[in-house]
N, C-alpha and C. Protein backbone atom coordinates (compact mmCIF):
# COMPACT_ATOMS: atom_id res chain seq x y z
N UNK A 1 -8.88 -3.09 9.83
CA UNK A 1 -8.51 -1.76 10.21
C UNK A 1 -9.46 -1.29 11.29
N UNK A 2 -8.50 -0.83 12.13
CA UNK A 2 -10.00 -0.35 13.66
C UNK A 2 -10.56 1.07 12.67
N UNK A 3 -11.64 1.38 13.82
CA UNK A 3 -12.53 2.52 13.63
C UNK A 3 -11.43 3.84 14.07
N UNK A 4 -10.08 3.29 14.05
CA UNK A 4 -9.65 4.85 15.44
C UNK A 4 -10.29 6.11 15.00
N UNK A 5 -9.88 7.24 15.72
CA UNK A 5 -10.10 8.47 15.14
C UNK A 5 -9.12 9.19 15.44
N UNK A 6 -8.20 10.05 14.31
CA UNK A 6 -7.61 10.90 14.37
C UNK A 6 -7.74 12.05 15.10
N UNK A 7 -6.85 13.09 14.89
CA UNK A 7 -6.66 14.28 15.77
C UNK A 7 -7.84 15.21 15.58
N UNK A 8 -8.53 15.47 14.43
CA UNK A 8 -9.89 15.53 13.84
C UNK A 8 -10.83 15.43 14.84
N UNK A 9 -10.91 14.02 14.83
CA UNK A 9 -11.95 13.61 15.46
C UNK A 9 -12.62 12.36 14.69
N UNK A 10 -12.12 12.80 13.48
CA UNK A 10 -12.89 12.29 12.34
C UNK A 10 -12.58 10.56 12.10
N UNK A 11 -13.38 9.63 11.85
CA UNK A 11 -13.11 8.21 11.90
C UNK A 11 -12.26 8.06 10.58
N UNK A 12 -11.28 7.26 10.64
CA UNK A 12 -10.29 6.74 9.75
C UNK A 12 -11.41 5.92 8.49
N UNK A 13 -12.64 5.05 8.92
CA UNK A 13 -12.94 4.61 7.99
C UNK A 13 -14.62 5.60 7.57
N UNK A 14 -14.30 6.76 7.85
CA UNK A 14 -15.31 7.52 7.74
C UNK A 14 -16.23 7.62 5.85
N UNK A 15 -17.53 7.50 5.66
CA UNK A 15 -17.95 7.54 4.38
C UNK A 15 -17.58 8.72 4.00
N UNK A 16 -16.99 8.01 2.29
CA UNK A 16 -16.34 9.21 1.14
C UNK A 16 -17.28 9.44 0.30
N UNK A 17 -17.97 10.19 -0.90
CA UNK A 17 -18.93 9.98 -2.08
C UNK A 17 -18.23 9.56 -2.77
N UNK A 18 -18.59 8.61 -3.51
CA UNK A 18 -17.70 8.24 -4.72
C UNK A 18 -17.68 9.54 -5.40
N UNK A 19 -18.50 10.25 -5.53
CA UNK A 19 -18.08 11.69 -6.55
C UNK A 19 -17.21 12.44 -6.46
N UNK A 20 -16.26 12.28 -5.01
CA UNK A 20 -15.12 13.36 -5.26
C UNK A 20 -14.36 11.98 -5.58
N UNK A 21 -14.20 11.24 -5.14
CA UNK A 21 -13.54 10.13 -6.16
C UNK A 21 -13.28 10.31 -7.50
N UNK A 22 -14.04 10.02 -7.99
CA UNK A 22 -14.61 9.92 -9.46
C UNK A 22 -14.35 11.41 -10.04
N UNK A 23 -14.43 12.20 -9.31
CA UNK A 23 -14.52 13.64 -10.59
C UNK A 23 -12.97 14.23 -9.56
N UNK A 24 -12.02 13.15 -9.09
CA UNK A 24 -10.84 14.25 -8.93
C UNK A 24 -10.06 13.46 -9.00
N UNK A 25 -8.90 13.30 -10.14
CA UNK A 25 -7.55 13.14 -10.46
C UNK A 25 -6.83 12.35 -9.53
N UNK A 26 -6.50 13.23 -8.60
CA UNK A 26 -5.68 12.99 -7.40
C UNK A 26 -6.28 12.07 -6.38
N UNK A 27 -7.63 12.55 -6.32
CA UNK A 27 -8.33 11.24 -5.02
C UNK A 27 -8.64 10.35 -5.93
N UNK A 28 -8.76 10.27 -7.24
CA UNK A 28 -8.94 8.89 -7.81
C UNK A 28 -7.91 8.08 -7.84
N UNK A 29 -6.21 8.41 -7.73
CA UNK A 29 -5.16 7.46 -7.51
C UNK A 29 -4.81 7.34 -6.37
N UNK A 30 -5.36 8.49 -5.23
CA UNK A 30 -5.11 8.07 -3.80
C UNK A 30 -5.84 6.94 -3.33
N UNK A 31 -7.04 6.85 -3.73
CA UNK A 31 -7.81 5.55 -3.95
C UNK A 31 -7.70 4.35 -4.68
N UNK A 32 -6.46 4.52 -4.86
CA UNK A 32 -6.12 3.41 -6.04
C UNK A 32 -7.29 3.11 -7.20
N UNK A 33 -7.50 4.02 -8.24
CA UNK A 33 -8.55 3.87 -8.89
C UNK A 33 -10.27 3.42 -8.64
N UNK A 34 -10.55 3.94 -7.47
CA UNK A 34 -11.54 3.68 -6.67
C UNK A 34 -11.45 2.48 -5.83
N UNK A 35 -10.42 1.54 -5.93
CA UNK A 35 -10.77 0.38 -5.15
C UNK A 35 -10.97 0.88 -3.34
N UNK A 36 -10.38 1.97 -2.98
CA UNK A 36 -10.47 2.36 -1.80
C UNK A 36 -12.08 2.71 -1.46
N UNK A 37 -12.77 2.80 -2.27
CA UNK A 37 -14.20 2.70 -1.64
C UNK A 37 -14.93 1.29 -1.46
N UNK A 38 -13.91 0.52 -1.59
CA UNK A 38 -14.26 -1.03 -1.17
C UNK A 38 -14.93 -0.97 0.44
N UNK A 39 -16.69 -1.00 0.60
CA UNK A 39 -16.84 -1.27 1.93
C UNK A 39 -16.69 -1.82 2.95
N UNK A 40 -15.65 -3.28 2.34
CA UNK A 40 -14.92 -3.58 3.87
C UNK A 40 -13.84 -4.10 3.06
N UNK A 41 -12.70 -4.11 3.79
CA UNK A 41 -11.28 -4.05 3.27
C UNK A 41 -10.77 -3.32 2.24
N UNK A 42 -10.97 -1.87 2.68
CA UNK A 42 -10.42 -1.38 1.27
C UNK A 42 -8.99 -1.62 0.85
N UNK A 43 -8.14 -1.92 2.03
CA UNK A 43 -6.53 -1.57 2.13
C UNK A 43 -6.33 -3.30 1.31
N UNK A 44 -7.38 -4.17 1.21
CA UNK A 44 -7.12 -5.55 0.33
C UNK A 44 -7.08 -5.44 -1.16
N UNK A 45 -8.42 -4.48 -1.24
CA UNK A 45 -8.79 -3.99 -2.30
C UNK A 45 -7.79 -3.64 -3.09
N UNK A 46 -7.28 -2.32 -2.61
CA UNK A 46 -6.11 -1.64 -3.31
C UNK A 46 -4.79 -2.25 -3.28
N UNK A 47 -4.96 -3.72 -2.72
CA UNK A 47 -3.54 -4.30 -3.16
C UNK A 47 -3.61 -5.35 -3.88
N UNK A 48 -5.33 -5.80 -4.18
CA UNK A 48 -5.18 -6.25 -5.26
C UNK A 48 -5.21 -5.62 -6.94
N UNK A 49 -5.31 -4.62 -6.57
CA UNK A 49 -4.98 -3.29 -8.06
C UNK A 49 -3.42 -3.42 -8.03
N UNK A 50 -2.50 -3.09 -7.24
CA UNK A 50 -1.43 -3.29 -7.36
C UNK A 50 -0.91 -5.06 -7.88
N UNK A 51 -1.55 -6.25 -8.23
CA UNK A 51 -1.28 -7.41 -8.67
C UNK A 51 -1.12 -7.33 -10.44
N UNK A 52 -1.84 -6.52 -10.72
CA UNK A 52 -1.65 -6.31 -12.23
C UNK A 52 -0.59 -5.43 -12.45
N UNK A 53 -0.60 -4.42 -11.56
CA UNK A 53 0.51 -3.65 -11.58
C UNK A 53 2.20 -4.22 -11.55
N UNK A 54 2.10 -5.14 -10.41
CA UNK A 54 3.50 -5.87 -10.48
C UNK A 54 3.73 -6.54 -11.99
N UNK A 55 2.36 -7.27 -12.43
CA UNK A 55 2.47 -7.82 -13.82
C UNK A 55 2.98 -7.04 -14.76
N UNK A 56 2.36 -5.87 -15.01
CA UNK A 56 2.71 -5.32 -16.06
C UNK A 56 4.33 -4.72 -16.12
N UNK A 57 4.97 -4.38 -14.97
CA UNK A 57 6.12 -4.12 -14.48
C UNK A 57 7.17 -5.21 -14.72
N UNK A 58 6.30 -6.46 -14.31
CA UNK A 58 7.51 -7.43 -15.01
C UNK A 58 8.45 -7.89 -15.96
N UNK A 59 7.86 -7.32 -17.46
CA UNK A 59 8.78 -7.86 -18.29
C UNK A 59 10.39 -6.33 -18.42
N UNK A 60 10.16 -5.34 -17.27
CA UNK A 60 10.81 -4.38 -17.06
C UNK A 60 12.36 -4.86 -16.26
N UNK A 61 13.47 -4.50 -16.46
CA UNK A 61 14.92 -4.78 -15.47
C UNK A 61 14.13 -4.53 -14.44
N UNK A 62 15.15 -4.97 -13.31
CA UNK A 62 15.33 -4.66 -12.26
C UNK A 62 15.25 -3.24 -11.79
N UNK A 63 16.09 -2.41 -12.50
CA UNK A 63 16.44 -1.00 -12.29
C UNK A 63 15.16 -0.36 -12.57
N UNK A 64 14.54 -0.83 -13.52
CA UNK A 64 13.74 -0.04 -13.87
C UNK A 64 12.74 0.00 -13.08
N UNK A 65 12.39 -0.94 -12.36
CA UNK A 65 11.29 -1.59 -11.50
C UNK A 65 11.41 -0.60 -10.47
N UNK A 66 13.03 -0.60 -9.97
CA UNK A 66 13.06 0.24 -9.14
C UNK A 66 12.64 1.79 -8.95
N UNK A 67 13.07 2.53 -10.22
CA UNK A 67 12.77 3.71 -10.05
C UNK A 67 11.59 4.32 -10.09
N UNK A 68 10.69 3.30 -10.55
CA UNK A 68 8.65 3.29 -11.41
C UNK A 68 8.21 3.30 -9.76
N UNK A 69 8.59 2.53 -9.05
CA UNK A 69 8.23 2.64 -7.63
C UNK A 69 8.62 3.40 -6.49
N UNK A 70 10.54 3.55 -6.83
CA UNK A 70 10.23 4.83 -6.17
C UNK A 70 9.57 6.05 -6.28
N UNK A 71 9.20 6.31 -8.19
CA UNK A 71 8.86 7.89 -8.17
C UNK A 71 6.99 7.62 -7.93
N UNK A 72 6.51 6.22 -7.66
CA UNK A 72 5.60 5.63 -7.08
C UNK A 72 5.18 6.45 -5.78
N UNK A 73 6.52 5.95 -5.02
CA UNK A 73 6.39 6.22 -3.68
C UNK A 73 6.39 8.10 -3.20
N UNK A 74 7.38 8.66 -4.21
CA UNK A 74 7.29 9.65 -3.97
C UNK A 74 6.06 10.69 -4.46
N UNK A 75 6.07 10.18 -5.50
CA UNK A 75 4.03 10.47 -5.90
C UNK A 75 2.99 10.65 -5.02
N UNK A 76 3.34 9.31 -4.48
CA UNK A 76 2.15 8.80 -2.96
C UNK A 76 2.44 9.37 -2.21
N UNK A 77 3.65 10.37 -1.72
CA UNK A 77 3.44 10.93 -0.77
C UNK A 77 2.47 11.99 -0.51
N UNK A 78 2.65 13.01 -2.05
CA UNK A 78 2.28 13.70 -2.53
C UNK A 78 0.76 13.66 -2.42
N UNK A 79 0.19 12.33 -3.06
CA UNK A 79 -1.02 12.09 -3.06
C UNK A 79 -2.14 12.21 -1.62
N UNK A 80 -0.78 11.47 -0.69
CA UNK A 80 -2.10 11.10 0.31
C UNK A 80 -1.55 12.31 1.43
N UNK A 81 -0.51 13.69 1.44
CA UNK A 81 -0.98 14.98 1.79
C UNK A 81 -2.33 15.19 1.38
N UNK A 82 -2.51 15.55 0.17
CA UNK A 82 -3.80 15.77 -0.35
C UNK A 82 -5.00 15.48 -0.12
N UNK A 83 -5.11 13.91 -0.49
CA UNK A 83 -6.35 13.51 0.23
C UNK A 83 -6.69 13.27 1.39
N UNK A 84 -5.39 13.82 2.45
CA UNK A 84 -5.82 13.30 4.00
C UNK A 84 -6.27 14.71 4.16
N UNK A 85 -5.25 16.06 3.96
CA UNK A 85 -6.04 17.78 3.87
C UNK A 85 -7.89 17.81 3.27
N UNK A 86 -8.00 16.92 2.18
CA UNK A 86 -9.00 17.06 1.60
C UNK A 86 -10.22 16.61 2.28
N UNK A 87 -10.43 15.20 2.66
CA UNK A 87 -10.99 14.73 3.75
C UNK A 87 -10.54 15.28 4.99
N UNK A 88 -10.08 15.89 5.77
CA UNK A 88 -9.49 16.26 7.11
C UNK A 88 -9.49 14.98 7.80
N UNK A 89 -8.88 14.20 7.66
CA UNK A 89 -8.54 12.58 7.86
C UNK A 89 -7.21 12.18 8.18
N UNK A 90 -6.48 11.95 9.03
CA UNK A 90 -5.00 11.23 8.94
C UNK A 90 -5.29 9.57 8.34
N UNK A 91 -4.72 9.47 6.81
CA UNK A 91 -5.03 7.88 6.77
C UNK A 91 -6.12 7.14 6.56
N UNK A 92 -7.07 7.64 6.57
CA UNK A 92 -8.57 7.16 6.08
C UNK A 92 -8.06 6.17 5.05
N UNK A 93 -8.92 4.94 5.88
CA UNK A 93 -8.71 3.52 5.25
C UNK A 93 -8.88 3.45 3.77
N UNK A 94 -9.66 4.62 3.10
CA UNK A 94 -9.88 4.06 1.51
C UNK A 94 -8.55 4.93 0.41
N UNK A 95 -7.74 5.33 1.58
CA UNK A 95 -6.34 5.84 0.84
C UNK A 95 -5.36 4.87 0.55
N UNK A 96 -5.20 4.24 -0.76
CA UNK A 96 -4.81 2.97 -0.89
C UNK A 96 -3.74 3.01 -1.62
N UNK A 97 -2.75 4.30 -2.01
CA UNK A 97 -1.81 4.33 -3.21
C UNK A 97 -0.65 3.46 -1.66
N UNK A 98 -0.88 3.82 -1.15
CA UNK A 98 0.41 3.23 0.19
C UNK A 98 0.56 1.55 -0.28
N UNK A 99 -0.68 1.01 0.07
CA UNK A 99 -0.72 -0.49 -0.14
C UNK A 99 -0.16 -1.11 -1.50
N UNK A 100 -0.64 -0.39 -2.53
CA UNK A 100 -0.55 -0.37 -3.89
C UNK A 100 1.38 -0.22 -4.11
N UNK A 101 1.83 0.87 -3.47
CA UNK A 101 3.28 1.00 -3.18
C UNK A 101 4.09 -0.46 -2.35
N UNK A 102 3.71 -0.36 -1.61
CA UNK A 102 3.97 -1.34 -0.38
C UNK A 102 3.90 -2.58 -0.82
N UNK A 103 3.22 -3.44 -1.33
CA UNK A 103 2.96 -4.61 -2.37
C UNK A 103 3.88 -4.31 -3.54
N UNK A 104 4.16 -3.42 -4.27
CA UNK A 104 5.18 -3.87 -5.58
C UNK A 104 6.31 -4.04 -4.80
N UNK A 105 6.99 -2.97 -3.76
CA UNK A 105 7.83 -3.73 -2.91
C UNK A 105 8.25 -5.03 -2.18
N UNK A 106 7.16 -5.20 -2.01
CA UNK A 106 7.11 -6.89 -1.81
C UNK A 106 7.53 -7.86 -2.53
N UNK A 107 7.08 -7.57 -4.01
CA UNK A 107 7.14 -8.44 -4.74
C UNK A 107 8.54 -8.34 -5.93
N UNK A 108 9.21 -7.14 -5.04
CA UNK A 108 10.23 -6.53 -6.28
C UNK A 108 11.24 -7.83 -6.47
N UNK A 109 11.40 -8.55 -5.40
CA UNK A 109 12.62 -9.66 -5.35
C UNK A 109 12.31 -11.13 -5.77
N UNK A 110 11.00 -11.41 -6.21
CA UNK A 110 10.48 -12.65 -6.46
C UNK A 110 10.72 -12.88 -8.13
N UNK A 111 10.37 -14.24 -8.28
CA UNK A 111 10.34 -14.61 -9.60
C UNK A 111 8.98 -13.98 -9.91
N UNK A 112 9.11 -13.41 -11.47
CA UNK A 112 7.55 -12.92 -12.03
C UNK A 112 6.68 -14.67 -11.94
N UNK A 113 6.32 -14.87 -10.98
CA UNK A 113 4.77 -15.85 -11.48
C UNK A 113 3.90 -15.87 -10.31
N UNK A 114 2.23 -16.31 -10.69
CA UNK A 114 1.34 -16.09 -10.23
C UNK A 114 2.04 -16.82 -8.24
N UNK A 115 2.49 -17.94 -8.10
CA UNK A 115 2.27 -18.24 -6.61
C UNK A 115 3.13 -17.99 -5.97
N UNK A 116 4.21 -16.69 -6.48
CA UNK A 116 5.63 -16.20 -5.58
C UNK A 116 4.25 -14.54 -5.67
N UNK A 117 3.57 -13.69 -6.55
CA UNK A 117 2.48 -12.30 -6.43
C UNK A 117 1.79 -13.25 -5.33
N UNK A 118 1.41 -14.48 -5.23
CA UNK A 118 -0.08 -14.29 -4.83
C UNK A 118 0.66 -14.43 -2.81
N UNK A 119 1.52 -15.19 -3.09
CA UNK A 119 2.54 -15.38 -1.41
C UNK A 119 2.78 -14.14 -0.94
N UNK A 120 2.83 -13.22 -1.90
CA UNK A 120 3.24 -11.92 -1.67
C UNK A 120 2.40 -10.68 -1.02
N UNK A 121 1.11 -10.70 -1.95
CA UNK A 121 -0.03 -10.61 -1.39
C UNK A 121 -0.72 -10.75 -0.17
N UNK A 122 -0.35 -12.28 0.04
CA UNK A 122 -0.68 -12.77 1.56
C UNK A 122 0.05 -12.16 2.94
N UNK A 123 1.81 -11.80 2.22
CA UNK A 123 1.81 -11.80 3.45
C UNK A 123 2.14 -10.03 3.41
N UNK A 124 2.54 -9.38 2.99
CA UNK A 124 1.97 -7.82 2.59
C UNK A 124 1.06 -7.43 3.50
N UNK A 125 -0.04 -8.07 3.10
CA UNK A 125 -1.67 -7.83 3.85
C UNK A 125 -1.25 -8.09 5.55
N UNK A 126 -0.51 -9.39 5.37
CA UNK A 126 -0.50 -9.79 7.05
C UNK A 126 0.61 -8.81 7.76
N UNK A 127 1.47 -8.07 7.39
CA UNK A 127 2.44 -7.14 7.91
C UNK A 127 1.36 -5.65 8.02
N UNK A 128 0.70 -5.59 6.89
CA UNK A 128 0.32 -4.14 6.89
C UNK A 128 -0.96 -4.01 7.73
N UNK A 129 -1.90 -5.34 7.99
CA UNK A 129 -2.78 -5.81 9.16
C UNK A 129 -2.25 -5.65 10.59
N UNK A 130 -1.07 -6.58 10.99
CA UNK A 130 -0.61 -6.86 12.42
C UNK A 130 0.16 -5.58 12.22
N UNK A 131 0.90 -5.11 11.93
CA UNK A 131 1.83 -4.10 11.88
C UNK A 131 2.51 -3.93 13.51
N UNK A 132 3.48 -5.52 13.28
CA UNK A 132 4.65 -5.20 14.06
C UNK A 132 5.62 -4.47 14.31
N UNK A 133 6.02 -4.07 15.48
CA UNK A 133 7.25 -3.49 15.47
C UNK A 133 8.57 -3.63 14.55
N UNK A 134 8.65 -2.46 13.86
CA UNK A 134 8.55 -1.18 14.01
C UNK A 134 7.45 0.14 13.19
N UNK A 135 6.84 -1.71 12.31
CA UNK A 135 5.63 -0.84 11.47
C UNK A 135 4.59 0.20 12.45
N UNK A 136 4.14 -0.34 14.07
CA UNK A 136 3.14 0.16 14.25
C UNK A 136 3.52 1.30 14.85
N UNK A 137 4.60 1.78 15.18
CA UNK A 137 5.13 2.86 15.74
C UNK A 137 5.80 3.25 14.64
N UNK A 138 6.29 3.10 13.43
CA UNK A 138 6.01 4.31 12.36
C UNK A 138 4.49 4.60 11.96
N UNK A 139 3.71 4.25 11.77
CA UNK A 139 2.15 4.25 11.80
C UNK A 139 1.73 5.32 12.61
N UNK A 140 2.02 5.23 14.09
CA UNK A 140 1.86 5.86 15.13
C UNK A 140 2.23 7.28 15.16
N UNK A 141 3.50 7.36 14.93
CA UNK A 141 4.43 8.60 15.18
C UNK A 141 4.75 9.56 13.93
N UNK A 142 5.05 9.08 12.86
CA UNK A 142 4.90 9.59 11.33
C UNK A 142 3.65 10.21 10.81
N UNK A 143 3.49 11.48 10.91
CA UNK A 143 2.45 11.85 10.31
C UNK A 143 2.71 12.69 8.59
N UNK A 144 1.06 12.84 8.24
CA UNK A 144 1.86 13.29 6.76
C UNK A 144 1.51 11.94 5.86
N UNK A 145 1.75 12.34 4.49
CA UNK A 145 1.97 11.77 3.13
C UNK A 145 3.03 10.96 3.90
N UNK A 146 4.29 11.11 3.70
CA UNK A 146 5.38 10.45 4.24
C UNK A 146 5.11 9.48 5.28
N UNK A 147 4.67 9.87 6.46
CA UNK A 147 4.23 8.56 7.24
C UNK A 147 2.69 7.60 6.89
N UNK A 148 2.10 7.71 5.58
CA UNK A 148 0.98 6.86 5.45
C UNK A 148 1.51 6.07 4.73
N UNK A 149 2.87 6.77 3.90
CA UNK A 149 3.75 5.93 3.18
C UNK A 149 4.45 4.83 3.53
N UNK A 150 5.25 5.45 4.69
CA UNK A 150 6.17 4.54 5.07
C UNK A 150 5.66 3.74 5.90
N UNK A 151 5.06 3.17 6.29
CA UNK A 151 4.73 1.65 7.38
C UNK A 151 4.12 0.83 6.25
N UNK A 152 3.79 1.49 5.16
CA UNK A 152 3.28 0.24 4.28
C UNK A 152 4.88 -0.11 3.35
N UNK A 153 5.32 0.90 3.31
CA UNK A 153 6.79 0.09 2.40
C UNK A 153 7.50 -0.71 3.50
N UNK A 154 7.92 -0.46 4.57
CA UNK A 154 8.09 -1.13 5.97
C UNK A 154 7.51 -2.48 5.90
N UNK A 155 6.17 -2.29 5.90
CA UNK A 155 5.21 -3.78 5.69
C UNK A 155 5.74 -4.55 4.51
N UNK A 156 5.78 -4.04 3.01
CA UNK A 156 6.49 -4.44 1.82
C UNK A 156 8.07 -5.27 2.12
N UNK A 157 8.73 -4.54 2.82
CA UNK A 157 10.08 -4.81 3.17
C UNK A 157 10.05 -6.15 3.75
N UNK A 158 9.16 -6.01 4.52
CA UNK A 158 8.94 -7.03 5.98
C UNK A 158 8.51 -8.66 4.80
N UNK A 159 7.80 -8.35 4.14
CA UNK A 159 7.10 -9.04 3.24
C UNK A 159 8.23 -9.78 2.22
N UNK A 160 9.04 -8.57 1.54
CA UNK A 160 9.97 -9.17 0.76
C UNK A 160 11.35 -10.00 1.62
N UNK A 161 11.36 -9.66 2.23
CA UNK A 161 12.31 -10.57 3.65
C UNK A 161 11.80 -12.15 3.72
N UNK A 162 10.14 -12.18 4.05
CA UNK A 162 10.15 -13.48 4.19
C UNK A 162 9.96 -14.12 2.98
N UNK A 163 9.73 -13.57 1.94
CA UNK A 163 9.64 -14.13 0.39
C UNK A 163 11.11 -14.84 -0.10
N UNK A 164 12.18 -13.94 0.64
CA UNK A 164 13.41 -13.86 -0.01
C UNK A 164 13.77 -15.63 0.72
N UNK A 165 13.37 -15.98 2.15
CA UNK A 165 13.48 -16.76 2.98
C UNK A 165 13.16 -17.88 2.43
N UNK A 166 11.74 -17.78 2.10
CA UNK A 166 10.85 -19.11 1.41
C UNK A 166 11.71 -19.31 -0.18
N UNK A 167 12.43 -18.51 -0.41
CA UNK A 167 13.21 -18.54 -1.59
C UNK A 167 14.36 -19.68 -1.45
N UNK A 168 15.35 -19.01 -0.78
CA UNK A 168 16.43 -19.64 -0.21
C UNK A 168 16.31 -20.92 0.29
N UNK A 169 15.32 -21.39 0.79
CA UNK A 169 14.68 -22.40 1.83
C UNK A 169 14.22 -23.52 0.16
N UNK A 170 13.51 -22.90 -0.86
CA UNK A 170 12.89 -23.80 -2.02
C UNK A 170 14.45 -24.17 -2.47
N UNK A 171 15.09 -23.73 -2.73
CA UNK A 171 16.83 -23.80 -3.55
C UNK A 171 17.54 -24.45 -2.67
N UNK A 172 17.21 -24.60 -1.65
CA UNK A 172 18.13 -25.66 -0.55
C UNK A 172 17.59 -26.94 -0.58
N UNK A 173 16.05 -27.12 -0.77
CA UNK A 173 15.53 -28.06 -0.91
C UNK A 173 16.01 -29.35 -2.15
């Protein structure tokens, strides 16, 4: 993640205290349970909190999967208004419910086992890293809860696409 700086001024990976972490509700799940104070890669961090999360989601339908993540996503929007107002930050790298979102998406279409999460993982990270077109211009232009949201479900999407590929591709084999 670069250093940019928002409209602020203020650096995206600017130091948080763990104490408003820790003693607030809301920045403790915008942080994905603190993993967002991970000092370098937090946005890895918080998607490996989301790996247990897909687990525990698994022995759940389909449907159900679905709606735990959308009201996920719509949560997170919620969340990271908050903690971007709170910090005066657009996006500050240790806001990690996005990634955490963005990764169960990924993984919503795979078989539950460890090397279809961990493929998932990999490439999640590599969409929400490079953030190709059209991720980096929703990134860009989307501001808000809503746009910290959406380029990481974008990234998720992007992710479950090539999962679905390497799928199709193992069953042809």
């Amino acid at each position: 993640m670069s250093n940019a700086k928002n409209q602020t001024g203020s650096s995206k990976n600017a130091p948080v205290r763990a104490a408003l972490i820790f003693k607030n509700p809301v920045m403790f799940l915008a942080f994905g349970g603190g993993s967002g104070l991970a000092p370098k890669a937090p946005g890895t961090a918080g998607t490996v909190v989301a790996i247990p999360i897909a687990i525990m989601l698994s022995p759940l339908s389909f449907l159900h999967e679905v709606v735990i993540i959308s009201v996920m996503f719509l949560v997170g929007v919620g969340l990271c208004n908050y903690a971007t107002g709170k910090l005066g930050v657009h996006d500050h790298s240790g806001i990690v419910w996005d990634e955490i979102v963005g990764y169960l998406i990924a993984v919503l279409f795979v078989p539950h086992s460890w090397i279809w999460w961990l493929t998932g993982f990999v490439l999640f990270r590599f969409f929400d890293i490079v953030k190709p077109w059209p991720i980096r211009e929703l990134d860009h232009r989307i501001s808000g809860g809503f746009g910290i949201m959406l380029d990481d479900v974008v990234a998720g999407i992007f992710a479950a696409i090539v999962l679905a590929i390497l799928q199709l591709g193992r069953h042809l084999m």
